[in-house]
C-alpha atoms as a PDB file:
ATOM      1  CA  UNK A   1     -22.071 -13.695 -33.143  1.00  0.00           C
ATOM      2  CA  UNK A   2     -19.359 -15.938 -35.320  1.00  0.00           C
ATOM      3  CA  UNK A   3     -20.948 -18.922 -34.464  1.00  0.00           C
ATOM      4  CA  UNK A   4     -24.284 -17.618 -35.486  1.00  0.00           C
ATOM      5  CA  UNK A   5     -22.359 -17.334 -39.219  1.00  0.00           C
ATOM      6  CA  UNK A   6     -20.570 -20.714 -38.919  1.00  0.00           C
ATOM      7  CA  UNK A   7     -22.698 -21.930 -41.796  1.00  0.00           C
ATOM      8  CA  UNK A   8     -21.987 -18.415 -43.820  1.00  0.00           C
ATOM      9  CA  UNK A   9     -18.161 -17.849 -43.335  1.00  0.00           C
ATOM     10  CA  UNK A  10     -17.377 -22.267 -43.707  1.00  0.00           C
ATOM     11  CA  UNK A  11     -15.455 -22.591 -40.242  1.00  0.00           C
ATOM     12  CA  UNK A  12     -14.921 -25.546 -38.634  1.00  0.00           C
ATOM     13  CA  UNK A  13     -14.747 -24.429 -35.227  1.00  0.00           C
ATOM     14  CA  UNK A  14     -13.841 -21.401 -33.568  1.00  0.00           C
ATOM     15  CA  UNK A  15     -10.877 -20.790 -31.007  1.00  0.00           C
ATOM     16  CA  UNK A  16      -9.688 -18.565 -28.503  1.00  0.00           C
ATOM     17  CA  UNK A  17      -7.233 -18.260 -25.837  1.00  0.00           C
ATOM     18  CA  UNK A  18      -6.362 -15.066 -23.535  1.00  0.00           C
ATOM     19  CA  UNK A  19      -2.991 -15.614 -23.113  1.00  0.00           C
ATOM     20  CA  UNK A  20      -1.441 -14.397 -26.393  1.00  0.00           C
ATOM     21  CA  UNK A  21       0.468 -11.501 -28.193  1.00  0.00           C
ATOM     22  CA  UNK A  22       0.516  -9.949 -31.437  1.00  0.00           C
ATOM     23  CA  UNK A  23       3.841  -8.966 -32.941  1.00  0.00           C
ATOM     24  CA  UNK A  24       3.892  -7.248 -35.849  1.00  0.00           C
ATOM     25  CA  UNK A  25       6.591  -5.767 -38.542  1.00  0.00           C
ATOM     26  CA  UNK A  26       5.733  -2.280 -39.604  1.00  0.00           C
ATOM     27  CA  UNK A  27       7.075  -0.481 -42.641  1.00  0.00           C
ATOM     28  CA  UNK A  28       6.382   0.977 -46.044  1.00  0.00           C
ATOM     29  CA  UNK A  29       9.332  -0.494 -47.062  1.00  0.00           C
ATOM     30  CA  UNK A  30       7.664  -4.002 -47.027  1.00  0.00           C
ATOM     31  CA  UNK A  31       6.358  -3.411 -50.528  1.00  0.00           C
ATOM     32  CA  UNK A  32       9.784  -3.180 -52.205  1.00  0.00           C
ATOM     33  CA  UNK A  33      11.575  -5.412 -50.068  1.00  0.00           C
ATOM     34  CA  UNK A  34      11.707  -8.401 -50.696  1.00  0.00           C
ATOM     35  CA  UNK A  35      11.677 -11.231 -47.566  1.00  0.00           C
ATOM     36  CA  UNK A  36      10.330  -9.642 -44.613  1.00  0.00           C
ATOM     37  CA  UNK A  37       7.473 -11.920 -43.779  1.00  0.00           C
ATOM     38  CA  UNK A  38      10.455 -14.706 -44.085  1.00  0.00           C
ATOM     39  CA  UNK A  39      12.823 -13.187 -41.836  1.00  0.00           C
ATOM     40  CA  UNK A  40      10.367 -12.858 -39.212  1.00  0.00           C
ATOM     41  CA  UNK A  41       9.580 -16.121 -39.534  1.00  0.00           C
ATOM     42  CA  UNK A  42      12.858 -17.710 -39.600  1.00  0.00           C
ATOM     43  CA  UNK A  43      13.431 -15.587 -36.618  1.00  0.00           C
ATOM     44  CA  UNK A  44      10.688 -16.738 -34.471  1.00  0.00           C
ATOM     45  CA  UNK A  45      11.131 -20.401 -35.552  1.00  0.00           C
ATOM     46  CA  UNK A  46      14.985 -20.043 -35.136  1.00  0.00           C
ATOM     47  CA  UNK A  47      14.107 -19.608 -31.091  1.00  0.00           C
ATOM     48  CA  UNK A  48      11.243 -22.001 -31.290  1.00  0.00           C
ATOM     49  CA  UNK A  49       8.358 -19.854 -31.063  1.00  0.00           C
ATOM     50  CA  UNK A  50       5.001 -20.942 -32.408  1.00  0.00           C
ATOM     51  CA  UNK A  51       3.119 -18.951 -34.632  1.00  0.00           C
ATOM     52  CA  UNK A  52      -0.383 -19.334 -33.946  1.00  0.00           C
ATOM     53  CA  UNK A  53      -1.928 -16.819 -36.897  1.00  0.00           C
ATOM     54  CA  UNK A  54      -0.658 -15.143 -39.199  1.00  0.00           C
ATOM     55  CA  UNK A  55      -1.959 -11.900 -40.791  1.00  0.00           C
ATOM     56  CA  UNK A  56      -0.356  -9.628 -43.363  1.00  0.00           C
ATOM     57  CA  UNK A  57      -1.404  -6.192 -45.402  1.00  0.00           C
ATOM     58  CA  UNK A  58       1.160  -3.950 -47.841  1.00  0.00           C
ATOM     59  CA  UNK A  59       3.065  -2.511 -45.196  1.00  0.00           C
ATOM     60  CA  UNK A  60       2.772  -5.365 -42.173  1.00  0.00           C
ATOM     61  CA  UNK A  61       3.234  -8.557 -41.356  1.00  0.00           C
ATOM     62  CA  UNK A  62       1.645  -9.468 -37.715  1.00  0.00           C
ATOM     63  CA  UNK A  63       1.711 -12.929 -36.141  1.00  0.00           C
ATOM     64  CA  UNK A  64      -0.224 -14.094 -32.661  1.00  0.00           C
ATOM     65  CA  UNK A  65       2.396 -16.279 -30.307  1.00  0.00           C
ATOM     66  CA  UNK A  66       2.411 -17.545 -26.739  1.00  0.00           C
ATOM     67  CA  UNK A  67       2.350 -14.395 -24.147  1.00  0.00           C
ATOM     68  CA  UNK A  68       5.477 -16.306 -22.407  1.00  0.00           C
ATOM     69  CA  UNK A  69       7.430 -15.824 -25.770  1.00  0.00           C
ATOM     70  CA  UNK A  70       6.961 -11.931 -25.636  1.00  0.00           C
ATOM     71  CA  UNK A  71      10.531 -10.855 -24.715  1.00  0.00           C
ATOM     72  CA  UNK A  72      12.183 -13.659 -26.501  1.00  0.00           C
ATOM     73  CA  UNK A  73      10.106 -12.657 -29.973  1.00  0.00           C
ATOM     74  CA  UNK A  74      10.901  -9.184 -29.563  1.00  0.00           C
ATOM     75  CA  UNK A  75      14.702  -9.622 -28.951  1.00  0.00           C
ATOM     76  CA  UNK A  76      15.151 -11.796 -31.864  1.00  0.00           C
ATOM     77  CA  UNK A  77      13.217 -10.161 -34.193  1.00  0.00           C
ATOM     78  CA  UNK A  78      15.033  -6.756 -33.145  1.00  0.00           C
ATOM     79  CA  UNK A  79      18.659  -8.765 -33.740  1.00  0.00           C
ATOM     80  CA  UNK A  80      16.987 -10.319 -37.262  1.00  0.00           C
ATOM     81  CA  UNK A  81      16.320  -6.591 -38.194  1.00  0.00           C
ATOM     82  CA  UNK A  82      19.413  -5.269 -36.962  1.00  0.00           C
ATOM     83  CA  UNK A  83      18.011  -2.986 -35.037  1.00  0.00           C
ATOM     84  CA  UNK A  84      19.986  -3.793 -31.836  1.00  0.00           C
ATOM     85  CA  UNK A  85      23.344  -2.683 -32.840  1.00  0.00           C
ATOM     86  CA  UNK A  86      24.867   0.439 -31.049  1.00  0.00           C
END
């Protein structure tokens, strides 16, 4: 169906892969805070995680990453959020 609209939409070429994750930071506090998008980022590069796509609205920021990276995206963006502490 895409490929049928390559012409339409301008894509070069179209890729996929099955063994990926999207993460995403939820909150409707993204609109007046400032830096979310770049904390999750930092985090994720911080642990050397590759970001393969990156999509954002208002209220979330959501990324795609290597399925192996699960646990080890999760646990740093929980400690970049503070949301870890006791």
């Amino acid at each position: 169906m895409l490929r049928g609209s390559q012409a339409e939409l301008g894509f070069d070429q179209l890729l996929s892969g099955p063994n990926v994750v999207k993460v995403s930071v939820i909150g409707a506090g993204m609109r007046s805070h400032a830096g979310v998008a770049q904390q999750m980022f930092k985090a994720l590069a911080d642990r050397g995680i590759n970001i393969q796509v990156i999509s954002t609205s208002e209220i979330k920021v959501s990324v795609l990453i290597a399925e192996e990276y699960t646990e080890l995206a999760l646990r740093g963006l929980h400690s970049a959020y503070g949301l870890d502490a006791a």
